[in-house]
N, C-alpha and C. Protein backbone atom coordinates (compact mmCIF):
# COMPACT_ATOMS: atom_id res chain seq x y z
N UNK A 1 -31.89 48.27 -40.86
CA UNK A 1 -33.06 47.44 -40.66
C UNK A 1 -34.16 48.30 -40.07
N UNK A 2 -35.56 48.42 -40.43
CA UNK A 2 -36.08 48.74 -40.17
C UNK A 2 -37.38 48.27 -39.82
N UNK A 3 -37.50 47.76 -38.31
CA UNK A 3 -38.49 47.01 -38.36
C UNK A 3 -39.02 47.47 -36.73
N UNK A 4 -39.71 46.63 -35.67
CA UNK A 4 -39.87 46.28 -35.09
C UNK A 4 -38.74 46.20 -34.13
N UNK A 5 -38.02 46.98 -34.09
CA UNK A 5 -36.69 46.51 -33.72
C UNK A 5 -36.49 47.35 -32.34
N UNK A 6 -36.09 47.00 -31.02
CA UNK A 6 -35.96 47.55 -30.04
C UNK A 6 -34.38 47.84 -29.53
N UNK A 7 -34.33 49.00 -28.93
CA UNK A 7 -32.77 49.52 -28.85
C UNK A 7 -32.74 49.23 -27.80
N UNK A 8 -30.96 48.37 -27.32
CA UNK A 8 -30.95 48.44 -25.86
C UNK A 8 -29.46 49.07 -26.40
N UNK A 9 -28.97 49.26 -25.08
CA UNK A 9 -27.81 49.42 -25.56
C UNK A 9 -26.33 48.60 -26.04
N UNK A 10 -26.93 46.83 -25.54
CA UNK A 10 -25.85 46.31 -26.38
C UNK A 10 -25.91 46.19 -27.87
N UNK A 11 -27.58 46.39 -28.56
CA UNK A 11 -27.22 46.26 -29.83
C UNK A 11 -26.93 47.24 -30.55
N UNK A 12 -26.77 48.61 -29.24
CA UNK A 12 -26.39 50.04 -30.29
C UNK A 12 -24.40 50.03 -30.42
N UNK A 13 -24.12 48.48 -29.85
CA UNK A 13 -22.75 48.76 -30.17
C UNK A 13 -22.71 48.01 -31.76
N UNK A 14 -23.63 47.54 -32.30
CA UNK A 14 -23.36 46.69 -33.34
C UNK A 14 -24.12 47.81 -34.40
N UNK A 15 -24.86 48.57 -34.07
CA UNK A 15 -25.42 49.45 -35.42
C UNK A 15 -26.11 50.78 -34.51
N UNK A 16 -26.37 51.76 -35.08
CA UNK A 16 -27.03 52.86 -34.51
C UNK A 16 -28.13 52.88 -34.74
N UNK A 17 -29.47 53.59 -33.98
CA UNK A 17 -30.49 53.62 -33.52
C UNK A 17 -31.16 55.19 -33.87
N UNK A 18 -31.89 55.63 -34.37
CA UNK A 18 -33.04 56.25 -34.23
C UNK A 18 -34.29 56.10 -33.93
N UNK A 19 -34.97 56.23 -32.85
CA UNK A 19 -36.12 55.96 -32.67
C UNK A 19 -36.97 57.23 -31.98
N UNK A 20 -38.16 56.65 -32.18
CA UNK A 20 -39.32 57.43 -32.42
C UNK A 20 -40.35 56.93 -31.71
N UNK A 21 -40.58 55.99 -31.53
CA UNK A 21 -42.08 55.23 -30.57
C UNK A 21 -41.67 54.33 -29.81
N UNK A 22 -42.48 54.15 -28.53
CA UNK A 22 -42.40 52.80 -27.47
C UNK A 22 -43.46 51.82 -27.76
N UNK A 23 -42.52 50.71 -27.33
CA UNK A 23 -43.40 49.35 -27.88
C UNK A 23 -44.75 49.31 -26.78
N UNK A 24 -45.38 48.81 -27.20
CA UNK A 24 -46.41 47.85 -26.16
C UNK A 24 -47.05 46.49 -26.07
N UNK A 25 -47.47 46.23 -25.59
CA UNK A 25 -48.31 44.52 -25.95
C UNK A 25 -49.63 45.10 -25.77
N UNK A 26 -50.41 44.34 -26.59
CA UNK A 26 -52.00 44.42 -26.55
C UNK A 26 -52.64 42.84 -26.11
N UNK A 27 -53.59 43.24 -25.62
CA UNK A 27 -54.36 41.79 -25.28
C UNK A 27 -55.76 42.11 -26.38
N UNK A 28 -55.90 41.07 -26.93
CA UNK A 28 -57.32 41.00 -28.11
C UNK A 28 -57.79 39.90 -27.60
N UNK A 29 -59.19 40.35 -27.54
CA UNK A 29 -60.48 39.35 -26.86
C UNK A 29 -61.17 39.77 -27.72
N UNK A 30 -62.90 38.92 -27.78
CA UNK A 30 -63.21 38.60 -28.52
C UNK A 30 -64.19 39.86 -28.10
N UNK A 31 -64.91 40.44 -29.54
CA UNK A 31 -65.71 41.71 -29.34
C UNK A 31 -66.53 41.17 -27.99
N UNK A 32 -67.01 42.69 -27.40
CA UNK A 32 -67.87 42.70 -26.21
C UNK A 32 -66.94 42.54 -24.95
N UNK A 33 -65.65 41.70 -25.23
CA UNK A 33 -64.85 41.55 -24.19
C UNK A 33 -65.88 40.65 -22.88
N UNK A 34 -66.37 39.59 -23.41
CA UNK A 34 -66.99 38.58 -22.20
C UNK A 34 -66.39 38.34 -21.03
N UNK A 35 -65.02 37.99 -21.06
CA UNK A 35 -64.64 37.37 -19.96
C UNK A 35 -63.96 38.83 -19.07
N UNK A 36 -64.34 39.95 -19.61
CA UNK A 36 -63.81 41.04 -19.08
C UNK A 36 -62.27 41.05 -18.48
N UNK A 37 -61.77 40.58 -19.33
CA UNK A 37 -60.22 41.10 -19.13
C UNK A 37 -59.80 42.41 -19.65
N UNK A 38 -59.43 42.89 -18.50
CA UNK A 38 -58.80 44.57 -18.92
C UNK A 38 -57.51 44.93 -18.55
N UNK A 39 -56.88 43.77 -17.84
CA UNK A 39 -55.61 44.20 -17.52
C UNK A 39 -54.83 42.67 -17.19
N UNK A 40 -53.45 42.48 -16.95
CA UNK A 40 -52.93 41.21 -16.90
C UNK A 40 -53.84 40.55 -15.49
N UNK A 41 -54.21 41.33 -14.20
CA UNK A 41 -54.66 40.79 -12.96
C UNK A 41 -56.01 40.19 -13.56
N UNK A 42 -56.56 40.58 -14.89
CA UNK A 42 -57.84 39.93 -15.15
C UNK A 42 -57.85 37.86 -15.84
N UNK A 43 -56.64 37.47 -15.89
CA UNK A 43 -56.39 36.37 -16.57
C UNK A 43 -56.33 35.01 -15.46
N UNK A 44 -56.45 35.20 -14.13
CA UNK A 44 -57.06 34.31 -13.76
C UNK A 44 -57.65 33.14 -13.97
N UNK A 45 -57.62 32.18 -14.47
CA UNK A 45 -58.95 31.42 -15.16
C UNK A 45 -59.42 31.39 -16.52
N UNK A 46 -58.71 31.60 -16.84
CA UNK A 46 -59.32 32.72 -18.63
C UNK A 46 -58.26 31.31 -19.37
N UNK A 47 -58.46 31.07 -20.85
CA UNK A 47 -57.78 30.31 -21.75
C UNK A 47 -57.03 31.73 -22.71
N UNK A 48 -56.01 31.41 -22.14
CA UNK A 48 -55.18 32.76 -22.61
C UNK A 48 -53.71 31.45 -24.24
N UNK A 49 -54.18 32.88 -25.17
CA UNK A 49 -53.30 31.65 -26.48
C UNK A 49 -52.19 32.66 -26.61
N UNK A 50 -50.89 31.73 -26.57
CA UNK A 50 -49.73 32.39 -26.55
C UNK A 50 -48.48 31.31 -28.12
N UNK A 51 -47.92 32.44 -28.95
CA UNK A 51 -46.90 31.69 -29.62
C UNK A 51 -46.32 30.74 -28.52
N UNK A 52 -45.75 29.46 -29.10
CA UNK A 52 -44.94 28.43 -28.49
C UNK A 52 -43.91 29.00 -28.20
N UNK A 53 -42.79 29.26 -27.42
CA UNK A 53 -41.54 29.91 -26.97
C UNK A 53 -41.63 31.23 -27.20
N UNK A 54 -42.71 31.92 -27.10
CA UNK A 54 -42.69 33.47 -27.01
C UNK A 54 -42.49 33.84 -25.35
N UNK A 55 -42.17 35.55 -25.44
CA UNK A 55 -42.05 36.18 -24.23
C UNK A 55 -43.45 36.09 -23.77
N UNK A 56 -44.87 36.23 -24.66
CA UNK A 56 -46.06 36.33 -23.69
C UNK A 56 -46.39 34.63 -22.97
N UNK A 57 -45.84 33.74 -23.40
CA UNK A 57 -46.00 32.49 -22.94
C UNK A 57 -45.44 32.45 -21.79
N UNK A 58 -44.19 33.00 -21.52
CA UNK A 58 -43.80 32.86 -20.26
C UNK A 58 -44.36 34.06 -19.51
N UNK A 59 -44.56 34.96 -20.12
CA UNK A 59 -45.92 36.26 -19.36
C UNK A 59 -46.87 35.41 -18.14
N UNK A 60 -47.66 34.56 -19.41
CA UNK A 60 -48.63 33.61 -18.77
C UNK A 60 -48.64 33.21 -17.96
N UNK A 61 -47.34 32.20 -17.62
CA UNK A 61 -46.79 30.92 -17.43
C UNK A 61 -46.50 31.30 -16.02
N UNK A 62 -46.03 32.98 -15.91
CA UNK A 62 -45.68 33.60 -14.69
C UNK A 62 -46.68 34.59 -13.61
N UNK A 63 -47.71 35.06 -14.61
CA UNK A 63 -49.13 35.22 -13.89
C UNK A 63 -49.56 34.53 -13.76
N UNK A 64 -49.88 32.85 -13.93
CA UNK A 64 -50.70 31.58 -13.77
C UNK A 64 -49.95 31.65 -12.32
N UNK A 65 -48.82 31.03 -12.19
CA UNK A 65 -47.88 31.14 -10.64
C UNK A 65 -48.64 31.87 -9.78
N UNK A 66 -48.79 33.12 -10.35
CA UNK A 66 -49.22 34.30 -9.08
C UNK A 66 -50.92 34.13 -8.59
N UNK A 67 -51.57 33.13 -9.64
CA UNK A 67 -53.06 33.14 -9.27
C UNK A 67 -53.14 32.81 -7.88
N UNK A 68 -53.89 32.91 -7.15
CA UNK A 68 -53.89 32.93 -5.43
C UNK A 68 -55.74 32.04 -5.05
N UNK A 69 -55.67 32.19 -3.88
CA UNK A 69 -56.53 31.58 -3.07
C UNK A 69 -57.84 31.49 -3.96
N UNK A 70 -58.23 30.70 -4.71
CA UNK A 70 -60.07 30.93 -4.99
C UNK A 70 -59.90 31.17 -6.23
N UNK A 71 -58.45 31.52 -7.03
CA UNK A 71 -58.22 31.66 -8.61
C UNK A 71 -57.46 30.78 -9.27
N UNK A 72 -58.37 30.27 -10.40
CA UNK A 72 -57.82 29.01 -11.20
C UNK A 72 -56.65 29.55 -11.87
N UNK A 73 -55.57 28.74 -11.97
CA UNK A 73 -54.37 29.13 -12.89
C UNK A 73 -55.21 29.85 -14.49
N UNK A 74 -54.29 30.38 -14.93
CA UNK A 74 -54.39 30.21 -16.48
C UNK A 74 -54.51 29.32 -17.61
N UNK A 75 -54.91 28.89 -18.30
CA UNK A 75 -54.95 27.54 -19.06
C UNK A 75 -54.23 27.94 -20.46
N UNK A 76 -53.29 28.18 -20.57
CA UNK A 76 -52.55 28.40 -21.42
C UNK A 76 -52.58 27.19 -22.72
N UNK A 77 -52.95 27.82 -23.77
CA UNK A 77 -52.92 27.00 -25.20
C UNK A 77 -51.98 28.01 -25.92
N UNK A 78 -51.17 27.11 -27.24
CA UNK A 78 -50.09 27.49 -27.73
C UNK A 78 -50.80 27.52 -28.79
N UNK A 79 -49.65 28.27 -29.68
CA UNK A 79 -50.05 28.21 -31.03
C UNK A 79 -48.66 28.53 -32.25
N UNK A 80 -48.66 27.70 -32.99
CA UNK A 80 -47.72 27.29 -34.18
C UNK A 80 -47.23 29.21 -34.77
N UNK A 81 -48.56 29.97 -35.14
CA UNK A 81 -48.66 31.25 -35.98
C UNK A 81 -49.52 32.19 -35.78
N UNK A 82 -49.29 33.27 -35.77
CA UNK A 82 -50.39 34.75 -35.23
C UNK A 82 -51.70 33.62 -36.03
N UNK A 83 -51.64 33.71 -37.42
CA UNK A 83 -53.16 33.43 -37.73
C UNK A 83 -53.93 32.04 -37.15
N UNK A 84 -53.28 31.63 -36.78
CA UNK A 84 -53.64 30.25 -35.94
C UNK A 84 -54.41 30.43 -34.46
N UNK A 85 -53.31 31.12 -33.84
CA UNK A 85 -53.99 31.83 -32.63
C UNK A 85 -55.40 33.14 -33.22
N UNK A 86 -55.28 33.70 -34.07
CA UNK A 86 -56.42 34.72 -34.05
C UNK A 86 -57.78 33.76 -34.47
N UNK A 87 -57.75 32.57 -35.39
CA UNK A 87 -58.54 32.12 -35.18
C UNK A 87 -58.85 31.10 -33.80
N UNK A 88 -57.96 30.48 -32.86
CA UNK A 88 -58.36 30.47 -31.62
C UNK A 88 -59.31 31.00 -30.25
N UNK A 89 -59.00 33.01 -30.61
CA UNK A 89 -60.09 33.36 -29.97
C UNK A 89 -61.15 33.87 -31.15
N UNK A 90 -61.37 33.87 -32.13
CA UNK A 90 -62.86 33.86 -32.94
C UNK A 90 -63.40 32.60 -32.58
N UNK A 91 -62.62 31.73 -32.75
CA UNK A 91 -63.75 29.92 -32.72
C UNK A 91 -64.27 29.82 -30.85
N UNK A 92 -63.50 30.56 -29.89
CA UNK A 92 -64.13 30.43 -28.46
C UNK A 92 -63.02 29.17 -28.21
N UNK A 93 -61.99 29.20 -28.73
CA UNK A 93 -61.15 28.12 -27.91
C UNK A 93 -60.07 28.65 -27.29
N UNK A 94 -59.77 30.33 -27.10
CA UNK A 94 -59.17 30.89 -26.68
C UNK A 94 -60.05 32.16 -25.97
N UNK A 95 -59.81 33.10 -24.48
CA UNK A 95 -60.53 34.01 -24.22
C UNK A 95 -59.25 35.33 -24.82
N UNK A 96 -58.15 35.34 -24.68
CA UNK A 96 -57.38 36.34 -25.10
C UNK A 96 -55.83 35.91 -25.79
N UNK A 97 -55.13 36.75 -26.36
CA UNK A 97 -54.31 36.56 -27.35
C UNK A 97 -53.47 37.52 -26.93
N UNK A 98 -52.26 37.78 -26.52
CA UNK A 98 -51.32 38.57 -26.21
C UNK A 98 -50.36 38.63 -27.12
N UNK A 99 -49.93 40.15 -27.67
CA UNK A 99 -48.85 39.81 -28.17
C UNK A 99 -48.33 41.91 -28.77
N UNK A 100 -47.54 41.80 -29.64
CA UNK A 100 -47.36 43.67 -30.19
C UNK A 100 -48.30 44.15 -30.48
N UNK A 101 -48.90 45.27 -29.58
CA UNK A 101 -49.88 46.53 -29.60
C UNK A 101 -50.47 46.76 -31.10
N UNK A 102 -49.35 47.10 -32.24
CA UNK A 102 -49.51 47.38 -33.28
C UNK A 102 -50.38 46.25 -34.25
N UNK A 103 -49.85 45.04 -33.96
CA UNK A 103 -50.43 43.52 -35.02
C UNK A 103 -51.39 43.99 -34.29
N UNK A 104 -51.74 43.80 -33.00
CA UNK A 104 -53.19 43.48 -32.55
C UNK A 104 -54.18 44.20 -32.91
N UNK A 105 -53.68 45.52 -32.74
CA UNK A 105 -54.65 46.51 -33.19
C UNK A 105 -54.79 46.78 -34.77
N UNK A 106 -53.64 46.11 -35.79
CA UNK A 106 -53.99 45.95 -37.02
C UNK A 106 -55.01 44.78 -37.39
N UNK A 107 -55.24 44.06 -36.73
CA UNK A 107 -56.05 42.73 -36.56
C UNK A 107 -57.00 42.82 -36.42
N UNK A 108 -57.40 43.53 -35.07
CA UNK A 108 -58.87 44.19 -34.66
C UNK A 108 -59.54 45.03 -35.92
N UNK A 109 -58.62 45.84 -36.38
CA UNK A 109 -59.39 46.82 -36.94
C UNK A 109 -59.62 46.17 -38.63
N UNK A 110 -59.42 44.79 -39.01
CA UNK A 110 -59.31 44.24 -40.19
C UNK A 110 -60.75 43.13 -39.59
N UNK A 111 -61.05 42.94 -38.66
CA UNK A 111 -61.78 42.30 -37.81
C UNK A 111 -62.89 42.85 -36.46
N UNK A 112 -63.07 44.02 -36.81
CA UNK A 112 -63.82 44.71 -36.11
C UNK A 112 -64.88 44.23 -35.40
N UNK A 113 -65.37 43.56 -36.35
CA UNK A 113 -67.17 42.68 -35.38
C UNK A 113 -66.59 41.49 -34.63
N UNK A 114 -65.77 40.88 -34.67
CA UNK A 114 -65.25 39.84 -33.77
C UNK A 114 -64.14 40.02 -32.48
N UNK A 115 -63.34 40.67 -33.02
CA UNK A 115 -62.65 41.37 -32.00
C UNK A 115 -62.28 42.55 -31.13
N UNK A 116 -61.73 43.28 -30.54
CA UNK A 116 -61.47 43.71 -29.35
C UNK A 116 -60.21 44.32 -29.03
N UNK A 117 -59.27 45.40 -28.23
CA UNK A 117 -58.41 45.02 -27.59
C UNK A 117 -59.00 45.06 -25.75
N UNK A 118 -58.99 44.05 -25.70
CA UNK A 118 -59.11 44.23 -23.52
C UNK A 118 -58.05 45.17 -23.22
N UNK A 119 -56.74 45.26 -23.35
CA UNK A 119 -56.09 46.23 -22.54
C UNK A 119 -54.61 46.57 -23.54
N UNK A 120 -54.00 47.35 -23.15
CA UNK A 120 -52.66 47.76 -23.52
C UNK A 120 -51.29 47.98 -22.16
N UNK A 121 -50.55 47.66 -22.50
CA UNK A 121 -49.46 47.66 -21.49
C UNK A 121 -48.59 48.33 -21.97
N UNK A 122 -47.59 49.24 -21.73
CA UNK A 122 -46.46 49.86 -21.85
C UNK A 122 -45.25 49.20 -21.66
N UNK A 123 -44.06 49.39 -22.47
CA UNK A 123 -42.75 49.12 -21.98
C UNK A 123 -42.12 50.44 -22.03
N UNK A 124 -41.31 50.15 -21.80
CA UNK A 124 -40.05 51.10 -21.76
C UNK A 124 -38.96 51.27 -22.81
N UNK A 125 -39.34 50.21 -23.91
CA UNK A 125 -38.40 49.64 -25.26
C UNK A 125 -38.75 50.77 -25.80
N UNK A 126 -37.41 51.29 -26.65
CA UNK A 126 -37.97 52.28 -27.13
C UNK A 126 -37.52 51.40 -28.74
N UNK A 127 -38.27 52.22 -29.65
CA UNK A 127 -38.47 51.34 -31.46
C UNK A 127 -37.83 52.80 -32.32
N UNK A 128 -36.97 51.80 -32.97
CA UNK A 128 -36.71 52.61 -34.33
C UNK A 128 -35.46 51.59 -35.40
N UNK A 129 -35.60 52.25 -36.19
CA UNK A 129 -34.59 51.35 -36.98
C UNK A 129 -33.04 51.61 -36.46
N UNK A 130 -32.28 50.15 -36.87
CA UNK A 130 -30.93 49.84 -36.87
C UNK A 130 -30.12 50.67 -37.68
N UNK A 131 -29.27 51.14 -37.51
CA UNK A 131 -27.97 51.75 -38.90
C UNK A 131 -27.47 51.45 -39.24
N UNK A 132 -26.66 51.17 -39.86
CA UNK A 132 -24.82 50.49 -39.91
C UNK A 132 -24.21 51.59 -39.67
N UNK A 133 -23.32 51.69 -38.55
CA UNK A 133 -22.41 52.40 -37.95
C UNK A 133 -21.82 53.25 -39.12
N UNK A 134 -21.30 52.06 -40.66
CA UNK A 134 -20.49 53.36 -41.65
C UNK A 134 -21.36 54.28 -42.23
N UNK A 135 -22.86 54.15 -41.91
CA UNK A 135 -23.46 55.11 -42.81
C UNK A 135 -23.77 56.20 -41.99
N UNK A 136 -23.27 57.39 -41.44
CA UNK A 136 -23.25 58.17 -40.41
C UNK A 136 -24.47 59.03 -41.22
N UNK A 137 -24.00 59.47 -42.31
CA UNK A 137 -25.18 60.39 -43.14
C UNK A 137 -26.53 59.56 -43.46
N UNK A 138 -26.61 58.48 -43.46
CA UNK A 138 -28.28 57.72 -43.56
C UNK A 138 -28.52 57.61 -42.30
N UNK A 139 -27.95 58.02 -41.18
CA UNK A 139 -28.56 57.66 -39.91
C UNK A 139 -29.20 59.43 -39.28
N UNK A 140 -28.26 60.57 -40.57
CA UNK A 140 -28.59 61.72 -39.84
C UNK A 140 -30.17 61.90 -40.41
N UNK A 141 -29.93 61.48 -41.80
CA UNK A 141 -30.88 61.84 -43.01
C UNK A 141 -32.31 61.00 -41.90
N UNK A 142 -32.33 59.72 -41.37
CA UNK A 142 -33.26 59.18 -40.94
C UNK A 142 -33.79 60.12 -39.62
N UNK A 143 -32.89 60.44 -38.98
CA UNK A 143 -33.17 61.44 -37.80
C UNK A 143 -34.30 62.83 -38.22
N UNK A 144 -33.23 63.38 -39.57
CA UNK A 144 -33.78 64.56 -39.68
C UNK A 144 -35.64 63.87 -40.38
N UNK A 145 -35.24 63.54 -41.01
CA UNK A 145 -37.05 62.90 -41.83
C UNK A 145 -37.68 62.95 -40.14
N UNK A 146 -37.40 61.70 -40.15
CA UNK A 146 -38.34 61.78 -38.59
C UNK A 146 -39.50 63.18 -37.95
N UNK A 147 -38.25 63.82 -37.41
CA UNK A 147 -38.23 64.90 -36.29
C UNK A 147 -39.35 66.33 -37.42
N UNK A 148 -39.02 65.82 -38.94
CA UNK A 148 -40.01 66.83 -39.50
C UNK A 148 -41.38 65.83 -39.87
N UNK A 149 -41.43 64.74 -40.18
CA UNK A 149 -42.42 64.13 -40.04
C UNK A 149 -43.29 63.96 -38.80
N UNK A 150 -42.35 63.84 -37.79
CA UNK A 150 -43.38 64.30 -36.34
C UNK A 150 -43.87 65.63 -36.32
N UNK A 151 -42.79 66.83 -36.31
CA UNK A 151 -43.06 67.99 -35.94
C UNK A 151 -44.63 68.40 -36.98
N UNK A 152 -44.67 68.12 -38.16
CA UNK A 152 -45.69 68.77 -39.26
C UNK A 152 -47.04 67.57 -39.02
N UNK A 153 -47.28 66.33 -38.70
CA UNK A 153 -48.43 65.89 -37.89
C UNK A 153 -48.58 64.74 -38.71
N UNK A 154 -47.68 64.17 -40.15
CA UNK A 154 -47.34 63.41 -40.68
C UNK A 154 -47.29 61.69 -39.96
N UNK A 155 -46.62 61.70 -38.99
CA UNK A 155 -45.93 60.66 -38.08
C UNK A 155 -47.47 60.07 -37.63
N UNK A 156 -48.26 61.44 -36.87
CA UNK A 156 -49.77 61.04 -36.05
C UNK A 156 -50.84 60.31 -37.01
N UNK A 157 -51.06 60.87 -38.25
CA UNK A 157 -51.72 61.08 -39.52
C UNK A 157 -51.18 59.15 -40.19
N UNK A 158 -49.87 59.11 -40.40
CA UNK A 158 -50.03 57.60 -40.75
C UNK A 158 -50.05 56.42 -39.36
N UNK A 159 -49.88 56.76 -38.01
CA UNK A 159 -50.26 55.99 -37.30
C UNK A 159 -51.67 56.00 -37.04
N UNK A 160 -52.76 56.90 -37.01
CA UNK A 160 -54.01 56.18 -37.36
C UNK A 160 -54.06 55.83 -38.22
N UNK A 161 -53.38 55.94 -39.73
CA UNK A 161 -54.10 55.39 -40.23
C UNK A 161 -53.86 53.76 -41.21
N UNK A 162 -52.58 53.47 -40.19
CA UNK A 162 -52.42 51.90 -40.07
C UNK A 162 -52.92 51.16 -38.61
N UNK A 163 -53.73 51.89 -38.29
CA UNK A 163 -53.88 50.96 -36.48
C UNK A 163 -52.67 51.31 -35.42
N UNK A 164 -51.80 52.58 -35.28
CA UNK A 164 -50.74 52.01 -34.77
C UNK A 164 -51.47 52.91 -33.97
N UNK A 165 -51.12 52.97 -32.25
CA UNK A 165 -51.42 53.86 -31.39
C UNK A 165 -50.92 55.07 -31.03
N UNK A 166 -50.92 56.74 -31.96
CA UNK A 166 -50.73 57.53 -31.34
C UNK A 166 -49.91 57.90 -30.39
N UNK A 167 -50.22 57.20 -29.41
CA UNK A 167 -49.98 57.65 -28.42
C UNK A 167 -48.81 57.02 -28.13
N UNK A 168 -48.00 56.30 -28.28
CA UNK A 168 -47.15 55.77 -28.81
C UNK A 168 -45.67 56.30 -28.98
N UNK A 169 -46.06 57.58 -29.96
CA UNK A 169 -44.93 58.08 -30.03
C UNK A 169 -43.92 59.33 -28.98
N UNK A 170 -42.94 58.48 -28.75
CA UNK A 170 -42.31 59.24 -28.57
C UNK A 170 -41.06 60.49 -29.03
N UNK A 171 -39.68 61.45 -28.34
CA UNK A 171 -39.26 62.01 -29.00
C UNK A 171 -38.12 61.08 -29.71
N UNK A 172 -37.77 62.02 -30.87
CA UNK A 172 -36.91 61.42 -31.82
C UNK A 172 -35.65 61.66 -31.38
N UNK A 173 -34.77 60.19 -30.90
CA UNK A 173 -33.69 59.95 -30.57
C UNK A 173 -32.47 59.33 -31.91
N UNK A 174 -31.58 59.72 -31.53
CA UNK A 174 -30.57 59.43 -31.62
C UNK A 174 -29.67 58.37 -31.22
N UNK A 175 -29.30 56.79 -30.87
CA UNK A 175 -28.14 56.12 -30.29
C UNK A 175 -27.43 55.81 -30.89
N UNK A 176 -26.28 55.97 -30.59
CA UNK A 176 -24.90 55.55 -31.42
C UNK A 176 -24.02 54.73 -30.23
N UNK A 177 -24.55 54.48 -29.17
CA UNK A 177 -24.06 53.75 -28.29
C UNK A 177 -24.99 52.88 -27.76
């Protein structure tokens, strides 16, 4: 599988792992960035649109908690589908949209005059595709591609030039556990 897919180590007992980049979340506001959000401490008060049972909903749900003396909770609005929410903050019924670094910034850049990213956050997830344990040689073959697609500038070269962030990548691993 090759997707979006984050390695921990219980799912490297069910398939093996090569990876290559760390995930992030992006926040997209609306061009100009009005309500000046640049980081999660900026959401205060803000109409922040989150998928219904996503991880950034409870993000929200758990910085709204932390708003303090003189700061309005968060006003959290849901939304059914990414394109549902992206038109949320174009129409002004949303100030920001949280969700993977990569969509967002493929979004922005398909949407340039309207949107934004306010900020980027780091995890620690590291991304690469799943294996099936019996294919030991498609998991080396994926390793080796990689590590020469990074090394020759290939890897940098198609992450600009799908929106993905550079900076992003990290070294090319190996899990089999």
């Amino acid at each position: 599988m090759w997707s979006n897919l984050y390695y921990t180590p219980a799912r490297a007992e069910q398939v093996d792992f090569v990876t290559y980049l760390l995930a992030a979340t992006g926040g997209m506001v609306k061009k100009g960035n009005p309500k000046n959000i640049h980081s999660l401490d900026d959401v205060c008060g803000v109409r922040a649109a989150a998928g219904l049972g996503t991880v950034e909903e409870a993000m929200f749900r758990g910085v709204s908690d932390k708003c303090v003396a003189g700061k309005p909770a968060v006003e959290l609005v849901t939304y059914a589908d990414r394109p549902s929410g992206i038109r949320m903050v174009q129409n002004d019924r949303a100030d920001l949209l949280m969700g993977d670094l990569g969509s967002m910034d493929y979004t922005i850049a398909q949407l340039p005059n309207e949107l934004e990213r306010g900020y980027m956050m780091l995890t620690d997830y590291k991304v690469g595709p799943g294996i099936s344990k019996s294919m030991p040689e498609l998991r080396q073959a994926v390793f080796d591609a990689l590590q020469i697609i990074k090394a020759e500038g290939t890897m940098k070269t198609l992450m600009v030039k799908y929106n993905v962030d550079p900076t992003l990548q990290r070294p090319v691993e190996m899990w089999t556990k």
